[in-house]
PDB file of N, CA and C in Angstrom:
ATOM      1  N   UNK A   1     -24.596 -22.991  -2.673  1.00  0.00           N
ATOM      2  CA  UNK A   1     -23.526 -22.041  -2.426  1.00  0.00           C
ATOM      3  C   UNK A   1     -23.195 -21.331  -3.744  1.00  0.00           C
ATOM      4  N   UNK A   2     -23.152 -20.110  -3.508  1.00  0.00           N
ATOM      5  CA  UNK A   2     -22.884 -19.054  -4.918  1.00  0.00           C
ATOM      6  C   UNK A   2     -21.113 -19.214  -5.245  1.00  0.00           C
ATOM      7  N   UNK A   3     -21.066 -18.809  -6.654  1.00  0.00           N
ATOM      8  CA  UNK A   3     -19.579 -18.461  -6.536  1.00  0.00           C
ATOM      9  C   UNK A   3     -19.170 -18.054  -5.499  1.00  0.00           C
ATOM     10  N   UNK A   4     -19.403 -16.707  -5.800  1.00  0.00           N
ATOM     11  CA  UNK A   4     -18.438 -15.432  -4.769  1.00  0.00           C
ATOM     12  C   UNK A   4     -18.444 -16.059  -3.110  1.00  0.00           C
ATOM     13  N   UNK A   5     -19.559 -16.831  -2.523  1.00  0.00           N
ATOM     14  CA  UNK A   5     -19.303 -17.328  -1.570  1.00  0.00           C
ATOM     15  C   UNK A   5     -18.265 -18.741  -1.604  1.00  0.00           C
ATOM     16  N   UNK A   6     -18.103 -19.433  -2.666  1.00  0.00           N
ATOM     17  CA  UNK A   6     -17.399 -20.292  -2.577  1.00  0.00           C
ATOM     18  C   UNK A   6     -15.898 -19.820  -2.462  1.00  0.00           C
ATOM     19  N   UNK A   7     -15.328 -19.140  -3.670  1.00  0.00           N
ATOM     20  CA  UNK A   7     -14.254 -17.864  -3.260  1.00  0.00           C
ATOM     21  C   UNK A   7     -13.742 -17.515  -2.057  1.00  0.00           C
ATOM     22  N   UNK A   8     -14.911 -16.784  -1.685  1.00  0.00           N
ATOM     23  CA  UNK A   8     -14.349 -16.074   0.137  1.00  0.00           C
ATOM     24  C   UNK A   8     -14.336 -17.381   1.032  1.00  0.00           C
ATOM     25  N   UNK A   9     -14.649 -18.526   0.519  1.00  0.00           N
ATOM     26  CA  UNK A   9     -14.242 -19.863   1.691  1.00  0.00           C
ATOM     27  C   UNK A   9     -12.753 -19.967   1.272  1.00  0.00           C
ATOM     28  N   UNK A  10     -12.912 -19.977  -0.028  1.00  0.00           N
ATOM     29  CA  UNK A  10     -11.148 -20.501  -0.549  1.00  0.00           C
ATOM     30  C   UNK A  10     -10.033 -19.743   0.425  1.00  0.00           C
ATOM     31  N   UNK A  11     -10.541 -18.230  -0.116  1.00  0.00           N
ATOM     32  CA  UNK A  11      -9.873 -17.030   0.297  1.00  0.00           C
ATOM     33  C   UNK A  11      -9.330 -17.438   1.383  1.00  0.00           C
ATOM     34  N   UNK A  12     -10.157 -17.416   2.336  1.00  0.00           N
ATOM     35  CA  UNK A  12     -10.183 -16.996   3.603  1.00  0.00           C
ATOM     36  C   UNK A  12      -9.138 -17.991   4.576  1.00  0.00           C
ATOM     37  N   UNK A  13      -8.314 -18.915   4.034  1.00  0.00           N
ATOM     38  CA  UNK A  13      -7.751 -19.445   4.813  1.00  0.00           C
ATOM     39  C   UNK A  13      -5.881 -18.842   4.275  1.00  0.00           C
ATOM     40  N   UNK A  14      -5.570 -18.076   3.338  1.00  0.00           N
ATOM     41  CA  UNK A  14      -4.892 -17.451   2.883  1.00  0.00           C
ATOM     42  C   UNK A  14      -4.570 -15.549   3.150  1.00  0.00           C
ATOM     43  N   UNK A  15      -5.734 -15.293   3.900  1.00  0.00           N
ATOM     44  CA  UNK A  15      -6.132 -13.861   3.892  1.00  0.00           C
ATOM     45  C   UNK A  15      -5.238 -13.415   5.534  1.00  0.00           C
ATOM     46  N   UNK A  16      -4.723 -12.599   5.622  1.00  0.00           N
ATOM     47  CA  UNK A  16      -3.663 -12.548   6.976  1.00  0.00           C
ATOM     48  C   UNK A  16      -5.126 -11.617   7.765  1.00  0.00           C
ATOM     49  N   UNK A  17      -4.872 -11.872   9.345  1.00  0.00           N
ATOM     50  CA  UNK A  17      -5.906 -11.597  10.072  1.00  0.00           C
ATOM     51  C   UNK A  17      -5.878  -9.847  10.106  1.00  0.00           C
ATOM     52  N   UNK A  18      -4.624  -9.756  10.867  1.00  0.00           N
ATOM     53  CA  UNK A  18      -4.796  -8.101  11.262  1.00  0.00           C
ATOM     54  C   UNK A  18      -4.169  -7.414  10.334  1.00  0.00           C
ATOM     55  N   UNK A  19      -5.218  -5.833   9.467  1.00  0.00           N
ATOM     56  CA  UNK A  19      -4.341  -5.204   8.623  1.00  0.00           C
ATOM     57  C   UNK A  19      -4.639  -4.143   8.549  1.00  0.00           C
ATOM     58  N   UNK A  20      -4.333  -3.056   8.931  1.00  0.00           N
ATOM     59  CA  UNK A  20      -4.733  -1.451   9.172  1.00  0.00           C
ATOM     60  C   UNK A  20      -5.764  -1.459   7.970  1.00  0.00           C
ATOM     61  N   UNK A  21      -6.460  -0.023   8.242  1.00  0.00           N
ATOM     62  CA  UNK A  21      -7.459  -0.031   7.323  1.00  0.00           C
ATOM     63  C   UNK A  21      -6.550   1.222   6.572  1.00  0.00           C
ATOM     64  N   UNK A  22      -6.254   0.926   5.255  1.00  0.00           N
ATOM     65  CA  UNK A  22      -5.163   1.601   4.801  1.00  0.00           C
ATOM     66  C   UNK A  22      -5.929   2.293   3.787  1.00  0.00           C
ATOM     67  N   UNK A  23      -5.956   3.642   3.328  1.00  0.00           N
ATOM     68  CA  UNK A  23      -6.785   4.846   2.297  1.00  0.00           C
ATOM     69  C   UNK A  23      -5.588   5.495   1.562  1.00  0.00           C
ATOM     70  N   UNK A  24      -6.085   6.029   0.386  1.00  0.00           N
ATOM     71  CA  UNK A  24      -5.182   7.081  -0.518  1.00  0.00           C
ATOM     72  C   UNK A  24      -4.911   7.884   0.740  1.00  0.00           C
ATOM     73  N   UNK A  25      -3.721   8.651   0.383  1.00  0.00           N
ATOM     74  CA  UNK A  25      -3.189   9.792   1.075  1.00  0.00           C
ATOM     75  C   UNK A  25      -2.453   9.524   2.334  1.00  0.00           C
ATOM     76  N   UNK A  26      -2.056   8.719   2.497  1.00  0.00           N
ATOM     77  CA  UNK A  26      -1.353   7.930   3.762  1.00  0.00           C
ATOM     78  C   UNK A  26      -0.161   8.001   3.706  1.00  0.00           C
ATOM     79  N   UNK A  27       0.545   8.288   4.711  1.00  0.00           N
ATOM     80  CA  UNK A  27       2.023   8.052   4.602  1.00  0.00           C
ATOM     81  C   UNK A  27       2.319   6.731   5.294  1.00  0.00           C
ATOM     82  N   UNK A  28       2.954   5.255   4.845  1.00  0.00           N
ATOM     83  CA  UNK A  28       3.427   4.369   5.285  1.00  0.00           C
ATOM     84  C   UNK A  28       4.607   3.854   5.073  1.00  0.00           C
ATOM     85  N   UNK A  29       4.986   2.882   5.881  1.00  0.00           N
ATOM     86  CA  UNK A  29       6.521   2.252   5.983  1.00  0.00           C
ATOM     87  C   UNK A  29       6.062   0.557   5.696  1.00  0.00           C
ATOM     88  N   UNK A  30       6.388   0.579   4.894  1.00  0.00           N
ATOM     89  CA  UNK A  30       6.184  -0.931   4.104  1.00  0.00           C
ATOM     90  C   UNK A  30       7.094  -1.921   4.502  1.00  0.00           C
ATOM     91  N   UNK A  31       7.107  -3.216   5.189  1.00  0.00           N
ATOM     92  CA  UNK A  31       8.531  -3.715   5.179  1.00  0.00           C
ATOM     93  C   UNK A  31       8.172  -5.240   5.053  1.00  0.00           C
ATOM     94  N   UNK A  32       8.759  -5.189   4.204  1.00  0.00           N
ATOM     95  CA  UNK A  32       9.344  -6.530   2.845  1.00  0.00           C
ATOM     96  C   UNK A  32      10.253  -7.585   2.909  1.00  0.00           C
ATOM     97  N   UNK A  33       9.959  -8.875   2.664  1.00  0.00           N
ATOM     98  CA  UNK A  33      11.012 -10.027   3.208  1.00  0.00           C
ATOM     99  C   UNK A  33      11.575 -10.129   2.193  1.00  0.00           C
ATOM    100  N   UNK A  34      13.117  -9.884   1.950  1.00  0.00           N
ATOM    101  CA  UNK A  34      13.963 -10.132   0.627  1.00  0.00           C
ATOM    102  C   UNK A  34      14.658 -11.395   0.908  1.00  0.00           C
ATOM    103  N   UNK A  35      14.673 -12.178  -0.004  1.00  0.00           N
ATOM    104  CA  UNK A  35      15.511 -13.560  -0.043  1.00  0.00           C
ATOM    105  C   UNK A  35      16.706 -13.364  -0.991  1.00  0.00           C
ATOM    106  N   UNK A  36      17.641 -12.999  -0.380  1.00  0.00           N
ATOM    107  CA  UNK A  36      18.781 -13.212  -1.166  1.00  0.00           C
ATOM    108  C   UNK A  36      20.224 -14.043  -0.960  1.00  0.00           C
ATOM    109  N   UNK A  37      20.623 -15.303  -1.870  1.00  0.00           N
ATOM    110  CA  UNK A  37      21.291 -16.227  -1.483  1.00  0.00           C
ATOM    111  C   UNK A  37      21.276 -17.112  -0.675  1.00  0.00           C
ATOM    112  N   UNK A  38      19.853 -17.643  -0.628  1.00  0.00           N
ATOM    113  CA  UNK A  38      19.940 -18.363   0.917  1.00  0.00           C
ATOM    114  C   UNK A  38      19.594 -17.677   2.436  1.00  0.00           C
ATOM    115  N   UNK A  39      19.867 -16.101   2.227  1.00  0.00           N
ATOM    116  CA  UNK A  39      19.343 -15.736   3.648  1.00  0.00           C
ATOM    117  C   UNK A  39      18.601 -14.582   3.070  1.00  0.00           C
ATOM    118  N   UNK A  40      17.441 -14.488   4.672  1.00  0.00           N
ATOM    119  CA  UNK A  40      16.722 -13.521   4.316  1.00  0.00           C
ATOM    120  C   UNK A  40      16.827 -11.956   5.585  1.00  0.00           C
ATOM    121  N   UNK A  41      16.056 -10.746   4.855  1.00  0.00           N
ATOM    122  CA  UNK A  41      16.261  -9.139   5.408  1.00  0.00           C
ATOM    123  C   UNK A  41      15.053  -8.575   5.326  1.00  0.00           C
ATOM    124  N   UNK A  42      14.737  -7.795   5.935  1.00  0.00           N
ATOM    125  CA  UNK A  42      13.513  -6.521   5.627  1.00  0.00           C
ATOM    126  C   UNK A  42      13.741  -5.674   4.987  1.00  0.00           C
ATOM    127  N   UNK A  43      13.680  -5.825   4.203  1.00  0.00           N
ATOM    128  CA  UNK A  43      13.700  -4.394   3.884  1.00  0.00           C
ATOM    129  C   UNK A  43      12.526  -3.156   3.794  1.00  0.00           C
ATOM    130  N   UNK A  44      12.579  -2.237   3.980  1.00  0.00           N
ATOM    131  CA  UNK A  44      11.644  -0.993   4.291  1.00  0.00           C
ATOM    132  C   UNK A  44      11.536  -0.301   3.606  1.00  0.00           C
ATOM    133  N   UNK A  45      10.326   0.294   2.750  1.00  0.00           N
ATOM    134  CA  UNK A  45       9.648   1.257   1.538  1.00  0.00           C
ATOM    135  C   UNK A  45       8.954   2.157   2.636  1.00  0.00           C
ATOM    136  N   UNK A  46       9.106   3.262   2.636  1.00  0.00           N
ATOM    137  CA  UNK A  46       8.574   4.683   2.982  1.00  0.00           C
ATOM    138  C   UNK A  46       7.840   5.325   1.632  1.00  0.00           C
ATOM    139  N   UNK A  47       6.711   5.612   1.885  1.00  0.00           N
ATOM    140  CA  UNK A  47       6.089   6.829   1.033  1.00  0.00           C
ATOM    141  C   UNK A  47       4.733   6.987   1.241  1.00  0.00           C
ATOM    142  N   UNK A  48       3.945   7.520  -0.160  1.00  0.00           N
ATOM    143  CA  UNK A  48       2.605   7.966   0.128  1.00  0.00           C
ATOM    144  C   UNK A  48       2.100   7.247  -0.542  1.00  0.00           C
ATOM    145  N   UNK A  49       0.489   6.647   0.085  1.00  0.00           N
ATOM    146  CA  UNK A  49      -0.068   5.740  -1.105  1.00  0.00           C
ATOM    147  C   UNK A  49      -0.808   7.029  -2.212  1.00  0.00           C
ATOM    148  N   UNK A  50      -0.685   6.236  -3.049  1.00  0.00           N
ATOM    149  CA  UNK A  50      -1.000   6.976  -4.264  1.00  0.00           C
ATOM    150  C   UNK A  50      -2.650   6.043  -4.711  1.00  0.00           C
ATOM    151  N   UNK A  51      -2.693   5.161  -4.919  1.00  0.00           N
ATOM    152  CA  UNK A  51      -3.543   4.194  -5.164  1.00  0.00           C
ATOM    153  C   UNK A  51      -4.259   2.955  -4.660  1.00  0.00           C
ATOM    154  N   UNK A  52      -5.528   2.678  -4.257  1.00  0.00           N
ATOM    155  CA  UNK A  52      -6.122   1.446  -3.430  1.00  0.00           C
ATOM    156  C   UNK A  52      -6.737   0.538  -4.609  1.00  0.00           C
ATOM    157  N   UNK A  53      -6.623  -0.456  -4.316  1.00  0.00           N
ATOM    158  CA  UNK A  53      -7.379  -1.411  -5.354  1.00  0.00           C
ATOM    159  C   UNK A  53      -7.669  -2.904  -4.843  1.00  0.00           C
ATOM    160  N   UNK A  54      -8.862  -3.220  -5.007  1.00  0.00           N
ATOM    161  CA  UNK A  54      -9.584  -4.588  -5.024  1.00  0.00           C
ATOM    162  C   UNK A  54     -10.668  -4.722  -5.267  1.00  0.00           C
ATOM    163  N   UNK A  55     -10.689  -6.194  -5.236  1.00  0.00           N
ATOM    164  CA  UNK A  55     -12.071  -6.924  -5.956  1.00  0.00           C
ATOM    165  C   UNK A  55     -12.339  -7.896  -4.802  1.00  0.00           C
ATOM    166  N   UNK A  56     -11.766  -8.998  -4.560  1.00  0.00           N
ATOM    167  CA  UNK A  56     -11.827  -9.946  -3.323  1.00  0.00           C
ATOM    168  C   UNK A  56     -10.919  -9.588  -2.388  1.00  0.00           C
ATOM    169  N   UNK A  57     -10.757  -9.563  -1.281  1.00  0.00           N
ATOM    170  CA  UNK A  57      -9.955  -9.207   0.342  1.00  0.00           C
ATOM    171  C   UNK A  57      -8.806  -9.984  -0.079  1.00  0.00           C
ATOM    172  N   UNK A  58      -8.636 -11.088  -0.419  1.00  0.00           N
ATOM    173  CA  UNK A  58      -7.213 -11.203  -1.103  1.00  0.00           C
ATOM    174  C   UNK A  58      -6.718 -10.437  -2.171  1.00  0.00           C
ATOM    175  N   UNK A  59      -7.366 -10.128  -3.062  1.00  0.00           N
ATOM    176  CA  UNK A  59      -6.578  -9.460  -4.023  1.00  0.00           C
ATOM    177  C   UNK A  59      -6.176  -7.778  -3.732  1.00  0.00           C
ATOM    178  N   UNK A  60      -6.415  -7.131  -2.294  1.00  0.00           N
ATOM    179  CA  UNK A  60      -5.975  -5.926  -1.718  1.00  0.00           C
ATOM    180  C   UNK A  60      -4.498  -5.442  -2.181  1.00  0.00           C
ATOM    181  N   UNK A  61      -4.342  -4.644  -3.049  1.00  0.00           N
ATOM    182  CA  UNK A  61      -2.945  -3.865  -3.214  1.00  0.00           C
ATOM    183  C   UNK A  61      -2.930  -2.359  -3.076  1.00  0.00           C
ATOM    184  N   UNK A  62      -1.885  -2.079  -2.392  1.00  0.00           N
ATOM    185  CA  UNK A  62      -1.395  -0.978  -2.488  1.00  0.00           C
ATOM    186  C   UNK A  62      -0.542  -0.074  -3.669  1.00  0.00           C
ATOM    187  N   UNK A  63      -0.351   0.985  -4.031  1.00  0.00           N
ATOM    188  CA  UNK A  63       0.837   1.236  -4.750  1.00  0.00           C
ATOM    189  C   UNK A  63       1.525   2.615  -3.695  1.00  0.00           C
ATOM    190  N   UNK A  64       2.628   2.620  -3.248  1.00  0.00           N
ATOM    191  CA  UNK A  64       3.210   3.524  -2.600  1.00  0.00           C
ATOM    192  C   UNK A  64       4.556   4.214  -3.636  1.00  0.00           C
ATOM    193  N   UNK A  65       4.574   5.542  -3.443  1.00  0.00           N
ATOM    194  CA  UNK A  65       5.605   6.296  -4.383  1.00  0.00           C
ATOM    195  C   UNK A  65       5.936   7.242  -3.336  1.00  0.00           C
ATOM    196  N   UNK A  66       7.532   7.088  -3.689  1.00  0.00           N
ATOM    197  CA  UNK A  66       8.495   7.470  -3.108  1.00  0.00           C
ATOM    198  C   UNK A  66       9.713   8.377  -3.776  1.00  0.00           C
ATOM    199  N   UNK A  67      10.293   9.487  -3.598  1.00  0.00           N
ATOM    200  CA  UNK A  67      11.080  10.263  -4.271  1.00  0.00           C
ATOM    201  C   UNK A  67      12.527   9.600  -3.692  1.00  0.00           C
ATOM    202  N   UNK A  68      13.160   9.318  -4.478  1.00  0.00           N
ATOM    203  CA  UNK A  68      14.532   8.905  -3.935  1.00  0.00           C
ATOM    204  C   UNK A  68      15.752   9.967  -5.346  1.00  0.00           C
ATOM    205  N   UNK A  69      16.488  10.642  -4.301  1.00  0.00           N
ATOM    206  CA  UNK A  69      17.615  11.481  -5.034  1.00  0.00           C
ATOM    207  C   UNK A  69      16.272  12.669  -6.374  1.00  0.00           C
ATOM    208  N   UNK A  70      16.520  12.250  -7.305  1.00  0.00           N
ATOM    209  CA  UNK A  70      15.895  13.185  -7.796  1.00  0.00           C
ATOM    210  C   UNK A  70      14.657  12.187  -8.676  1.00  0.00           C
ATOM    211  N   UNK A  71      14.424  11.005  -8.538  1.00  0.00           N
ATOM    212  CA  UNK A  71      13.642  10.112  -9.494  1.00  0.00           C
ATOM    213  C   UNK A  71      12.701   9.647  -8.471  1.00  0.00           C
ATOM    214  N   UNK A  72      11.409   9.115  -9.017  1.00  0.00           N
ATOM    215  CA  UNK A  72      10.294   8.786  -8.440  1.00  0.00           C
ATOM    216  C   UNK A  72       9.790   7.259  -8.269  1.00  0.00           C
ATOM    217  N   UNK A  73      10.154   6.557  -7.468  1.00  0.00           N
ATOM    218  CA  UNK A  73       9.873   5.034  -7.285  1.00  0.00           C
ATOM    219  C   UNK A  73       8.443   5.132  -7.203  1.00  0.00           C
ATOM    220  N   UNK A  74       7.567   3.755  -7.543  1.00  0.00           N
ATOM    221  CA  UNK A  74       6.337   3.338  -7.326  1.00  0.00           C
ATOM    222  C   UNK A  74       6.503   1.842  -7.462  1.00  0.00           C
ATOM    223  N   UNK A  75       5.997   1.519  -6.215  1.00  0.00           N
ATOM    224  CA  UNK A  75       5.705  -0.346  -6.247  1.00  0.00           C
ATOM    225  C   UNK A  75       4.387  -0.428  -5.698  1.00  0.00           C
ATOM    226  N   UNK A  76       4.213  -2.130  -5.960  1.00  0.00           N
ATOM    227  CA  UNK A  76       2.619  -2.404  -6.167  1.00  0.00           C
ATOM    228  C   UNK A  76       3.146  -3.261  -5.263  1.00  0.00           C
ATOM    229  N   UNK A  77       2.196  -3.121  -3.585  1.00  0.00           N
ATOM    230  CA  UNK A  77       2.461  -4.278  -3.090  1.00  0.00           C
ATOM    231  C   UNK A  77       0.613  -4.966  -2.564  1.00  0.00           C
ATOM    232  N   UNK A  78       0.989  -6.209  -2.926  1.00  0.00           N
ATOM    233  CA  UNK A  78      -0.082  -6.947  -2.452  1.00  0.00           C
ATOM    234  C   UNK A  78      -0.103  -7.498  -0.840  1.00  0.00           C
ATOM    235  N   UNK A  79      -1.393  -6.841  -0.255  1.00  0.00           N
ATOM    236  CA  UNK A  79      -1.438  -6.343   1.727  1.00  0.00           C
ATOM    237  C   UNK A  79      -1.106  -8.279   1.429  1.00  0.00           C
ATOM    238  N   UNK A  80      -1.688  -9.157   1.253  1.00  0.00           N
ATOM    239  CA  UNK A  80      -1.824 -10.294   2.077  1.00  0.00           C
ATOM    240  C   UNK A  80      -0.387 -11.212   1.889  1.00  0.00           C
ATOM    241  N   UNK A  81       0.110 -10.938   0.654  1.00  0.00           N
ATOM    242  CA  UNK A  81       1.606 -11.565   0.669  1.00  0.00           C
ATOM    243  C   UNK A  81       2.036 -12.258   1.340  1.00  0.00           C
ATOM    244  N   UNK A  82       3.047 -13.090   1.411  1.00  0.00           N
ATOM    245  CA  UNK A  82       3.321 -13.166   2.097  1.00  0.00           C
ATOM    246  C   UNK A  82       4.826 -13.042   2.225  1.00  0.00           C
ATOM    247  N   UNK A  83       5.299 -12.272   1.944  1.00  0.00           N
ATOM    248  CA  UNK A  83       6.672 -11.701   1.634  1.00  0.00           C
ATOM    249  C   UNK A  83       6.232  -9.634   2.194  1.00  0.00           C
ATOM    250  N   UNK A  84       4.882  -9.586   2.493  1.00  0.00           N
ATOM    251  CA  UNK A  84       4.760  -8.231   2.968  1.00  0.00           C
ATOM    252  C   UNK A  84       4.793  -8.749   4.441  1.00  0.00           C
ATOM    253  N   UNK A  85       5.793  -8.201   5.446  1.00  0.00           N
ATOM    254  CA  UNK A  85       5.791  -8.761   6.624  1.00  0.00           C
ATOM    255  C   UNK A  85       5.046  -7.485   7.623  1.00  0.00           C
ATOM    256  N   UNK A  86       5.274  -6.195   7.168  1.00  0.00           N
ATOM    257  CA  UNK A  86       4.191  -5.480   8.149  1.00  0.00           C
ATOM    258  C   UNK A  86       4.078  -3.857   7.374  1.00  0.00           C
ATOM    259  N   UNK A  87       2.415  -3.272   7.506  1.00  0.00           N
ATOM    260  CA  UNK A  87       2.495  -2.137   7.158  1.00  0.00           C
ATOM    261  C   UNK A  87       2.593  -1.041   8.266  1.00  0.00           C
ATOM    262  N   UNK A  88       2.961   0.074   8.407  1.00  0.00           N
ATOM    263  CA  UNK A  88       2.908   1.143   9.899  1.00  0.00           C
ATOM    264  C   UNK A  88       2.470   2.376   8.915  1.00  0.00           C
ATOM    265  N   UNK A  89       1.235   3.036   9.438  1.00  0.00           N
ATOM    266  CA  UNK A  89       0.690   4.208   9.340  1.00  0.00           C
ATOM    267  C   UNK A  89       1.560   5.283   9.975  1.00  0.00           C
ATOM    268  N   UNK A  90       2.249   6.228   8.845  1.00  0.00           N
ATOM    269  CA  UNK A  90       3.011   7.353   9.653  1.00  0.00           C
ATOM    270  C   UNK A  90       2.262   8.784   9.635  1.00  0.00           C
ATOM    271  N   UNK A  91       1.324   8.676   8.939  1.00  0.00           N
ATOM    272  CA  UNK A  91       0.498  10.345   8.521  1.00  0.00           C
ATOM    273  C   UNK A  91      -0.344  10.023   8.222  1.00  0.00           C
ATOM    274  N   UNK A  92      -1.563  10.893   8.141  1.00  0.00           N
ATOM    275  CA  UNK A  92      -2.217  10.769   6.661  1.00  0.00           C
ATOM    276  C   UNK A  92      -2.817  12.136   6.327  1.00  0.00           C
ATOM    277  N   UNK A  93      -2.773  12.449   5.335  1.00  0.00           N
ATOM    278  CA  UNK A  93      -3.116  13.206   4.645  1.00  0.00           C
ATOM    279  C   UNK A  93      -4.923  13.291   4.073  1.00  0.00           C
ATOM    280  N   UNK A  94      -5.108  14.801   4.084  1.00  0.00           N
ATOM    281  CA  UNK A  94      -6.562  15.122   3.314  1.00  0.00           C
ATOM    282  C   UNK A  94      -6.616  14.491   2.039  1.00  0.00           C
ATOM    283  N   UNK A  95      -7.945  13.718   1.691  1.00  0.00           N
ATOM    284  CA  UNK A  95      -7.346  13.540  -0.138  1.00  0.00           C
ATOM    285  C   UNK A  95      -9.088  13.036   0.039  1.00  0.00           C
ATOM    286  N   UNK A  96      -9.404  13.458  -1.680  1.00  0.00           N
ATOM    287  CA  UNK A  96     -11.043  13.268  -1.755  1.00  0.00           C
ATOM    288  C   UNK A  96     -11.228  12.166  -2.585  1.00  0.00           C
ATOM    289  N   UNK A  97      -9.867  11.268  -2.854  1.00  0.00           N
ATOM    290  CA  UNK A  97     -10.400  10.591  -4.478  1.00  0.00           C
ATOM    291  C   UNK A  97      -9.488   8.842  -4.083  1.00  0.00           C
ATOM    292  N   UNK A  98      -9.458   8.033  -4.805  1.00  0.00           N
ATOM    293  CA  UNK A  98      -9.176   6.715  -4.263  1.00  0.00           C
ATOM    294  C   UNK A  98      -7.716   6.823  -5.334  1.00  0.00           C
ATOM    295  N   UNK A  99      -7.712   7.534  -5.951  1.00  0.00           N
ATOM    296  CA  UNK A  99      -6.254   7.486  -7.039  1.00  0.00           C
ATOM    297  C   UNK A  99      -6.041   8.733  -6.856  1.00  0.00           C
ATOM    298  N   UNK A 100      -5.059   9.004  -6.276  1.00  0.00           N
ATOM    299  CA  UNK A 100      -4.436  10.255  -6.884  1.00  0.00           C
ATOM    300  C   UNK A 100      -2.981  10.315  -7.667  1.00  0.00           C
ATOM    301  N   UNK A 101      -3.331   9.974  -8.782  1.00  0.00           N
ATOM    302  CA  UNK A 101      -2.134   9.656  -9.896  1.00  0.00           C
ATOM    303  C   UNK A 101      -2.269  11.199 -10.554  1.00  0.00           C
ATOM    304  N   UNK A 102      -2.881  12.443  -9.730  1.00  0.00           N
ATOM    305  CA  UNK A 102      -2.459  13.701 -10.566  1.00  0.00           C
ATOM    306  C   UNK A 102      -1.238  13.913 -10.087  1.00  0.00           C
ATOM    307  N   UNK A 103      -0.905  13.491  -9.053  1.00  0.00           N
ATOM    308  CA  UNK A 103       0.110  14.433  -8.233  1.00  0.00           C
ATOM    309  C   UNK A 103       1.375  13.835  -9.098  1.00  0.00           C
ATOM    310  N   UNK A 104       1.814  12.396  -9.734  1.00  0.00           N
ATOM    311  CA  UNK A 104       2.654  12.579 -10.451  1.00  0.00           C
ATOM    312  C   UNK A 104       3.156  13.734 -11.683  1.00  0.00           C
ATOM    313  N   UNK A 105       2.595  14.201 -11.989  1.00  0.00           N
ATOM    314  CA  UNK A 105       2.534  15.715 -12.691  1.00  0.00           C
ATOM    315  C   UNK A 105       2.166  16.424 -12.214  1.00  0.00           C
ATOM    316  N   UNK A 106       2.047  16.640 -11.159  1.00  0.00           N
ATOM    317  CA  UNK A 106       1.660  18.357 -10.174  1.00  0.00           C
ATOM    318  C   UNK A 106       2.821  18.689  -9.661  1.00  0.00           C
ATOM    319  N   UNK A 107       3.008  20.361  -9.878  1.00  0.00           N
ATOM    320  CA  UNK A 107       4.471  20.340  -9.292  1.00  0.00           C
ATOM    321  C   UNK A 107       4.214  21.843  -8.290  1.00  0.00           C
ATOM    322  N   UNK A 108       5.124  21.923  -7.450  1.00  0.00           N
ATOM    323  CA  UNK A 108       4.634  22.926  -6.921  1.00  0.00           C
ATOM    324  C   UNK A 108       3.710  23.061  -5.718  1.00  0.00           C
ATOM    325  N   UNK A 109       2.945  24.071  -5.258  1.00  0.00           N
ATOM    326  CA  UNK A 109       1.601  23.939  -4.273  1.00  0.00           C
ATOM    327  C   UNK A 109       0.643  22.715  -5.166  1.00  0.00           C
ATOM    328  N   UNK A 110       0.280  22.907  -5.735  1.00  0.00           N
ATOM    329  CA  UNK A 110      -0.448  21.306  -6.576  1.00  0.00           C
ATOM    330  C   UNK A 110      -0.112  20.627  -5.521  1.00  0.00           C
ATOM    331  N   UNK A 111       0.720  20.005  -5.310  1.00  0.00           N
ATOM    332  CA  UNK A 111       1.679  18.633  -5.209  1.00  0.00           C
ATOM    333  C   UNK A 111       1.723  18.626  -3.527  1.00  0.00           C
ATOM    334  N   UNK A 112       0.983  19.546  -3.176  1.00  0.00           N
ATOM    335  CA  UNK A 112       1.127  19.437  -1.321  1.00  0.00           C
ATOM    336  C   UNK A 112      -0.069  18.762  -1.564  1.00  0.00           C
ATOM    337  N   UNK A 113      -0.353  18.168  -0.095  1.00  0.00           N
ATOM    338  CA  UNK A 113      -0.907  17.535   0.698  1.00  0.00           C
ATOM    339  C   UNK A 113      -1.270  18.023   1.849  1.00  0.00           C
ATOM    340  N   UNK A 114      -2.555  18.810   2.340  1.00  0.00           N
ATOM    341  CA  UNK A 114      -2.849  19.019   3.872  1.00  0.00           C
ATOM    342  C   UNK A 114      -2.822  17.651   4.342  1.00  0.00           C
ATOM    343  N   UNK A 115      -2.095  18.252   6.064  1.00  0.00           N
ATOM    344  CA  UNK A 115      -1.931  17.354   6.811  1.00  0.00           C
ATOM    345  C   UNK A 115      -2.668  16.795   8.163  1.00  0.00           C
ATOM    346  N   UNK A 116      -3.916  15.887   7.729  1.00  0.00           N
ATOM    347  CA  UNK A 116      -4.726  15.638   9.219  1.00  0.00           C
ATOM    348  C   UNK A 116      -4.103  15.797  10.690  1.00  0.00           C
ATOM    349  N   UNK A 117      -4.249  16.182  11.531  1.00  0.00           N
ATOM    350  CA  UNK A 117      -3.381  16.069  12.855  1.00  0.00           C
ATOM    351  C   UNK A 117      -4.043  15.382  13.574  1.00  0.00           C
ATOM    352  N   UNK A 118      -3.531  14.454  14.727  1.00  0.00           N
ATOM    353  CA  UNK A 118      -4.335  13.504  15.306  1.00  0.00           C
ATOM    354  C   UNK A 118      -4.452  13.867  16.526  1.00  0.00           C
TER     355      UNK A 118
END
């Protein structure tokens, strides 16, 4: 047995079954188990992914950025978590590249996004 196959045995009993097949340019609703004081809430992140990244099916993260008032949120969430309780596909958008970290400095037409229609 090779590494990388020994790995994806480890993995695989940690790895959550069903998980959209999630791409740059997506609009999603992220929702998050917060523990605070003893009890727990969802809370819900809206935005666009900006960034995909992995190496092993566990290590799958997202980064989604979000404009709130006039400042720009970005969080890194890891799909298999287990504090990520569900992702929902709301759009998605044209996009040719697996990062699009221009659009943080694109302002203007730059900064649109054509919109696939389904």
């Amino acid at each position: 047995m090779t590494n990388s196959e020994l790995i994806k045995k480890i993995q695989s009993e940690f790895v959550k079954g069903e998980t959209p097949d999630l791409k740059t340019g997506m609009e999603v609703e992220v929702s998050q188990i917060i523990k605070e004081w003893g009890k727990e809430r969802i809370q819900k992140f809206k935005g666009i992914i900006i960034k995909t990244a992995w190496k092993t099916a566990l290590e799958k993260t997202i980064t989604v950025r979000k404009k709130v008032w006039a400042f720009w949120i970005e969080k890194i969430f890891p799909i298999h978590s287990p504090s990520v309780w569900g992702i929902e596909i709301l759009r998605k958008f044209k996009v040719r590249r697996k990062n699009i970290g221009y659009i943080r400095t694109a302002i203007g037409k730059k900064a649109k996004l054509k919109e696939i229609k389904k």
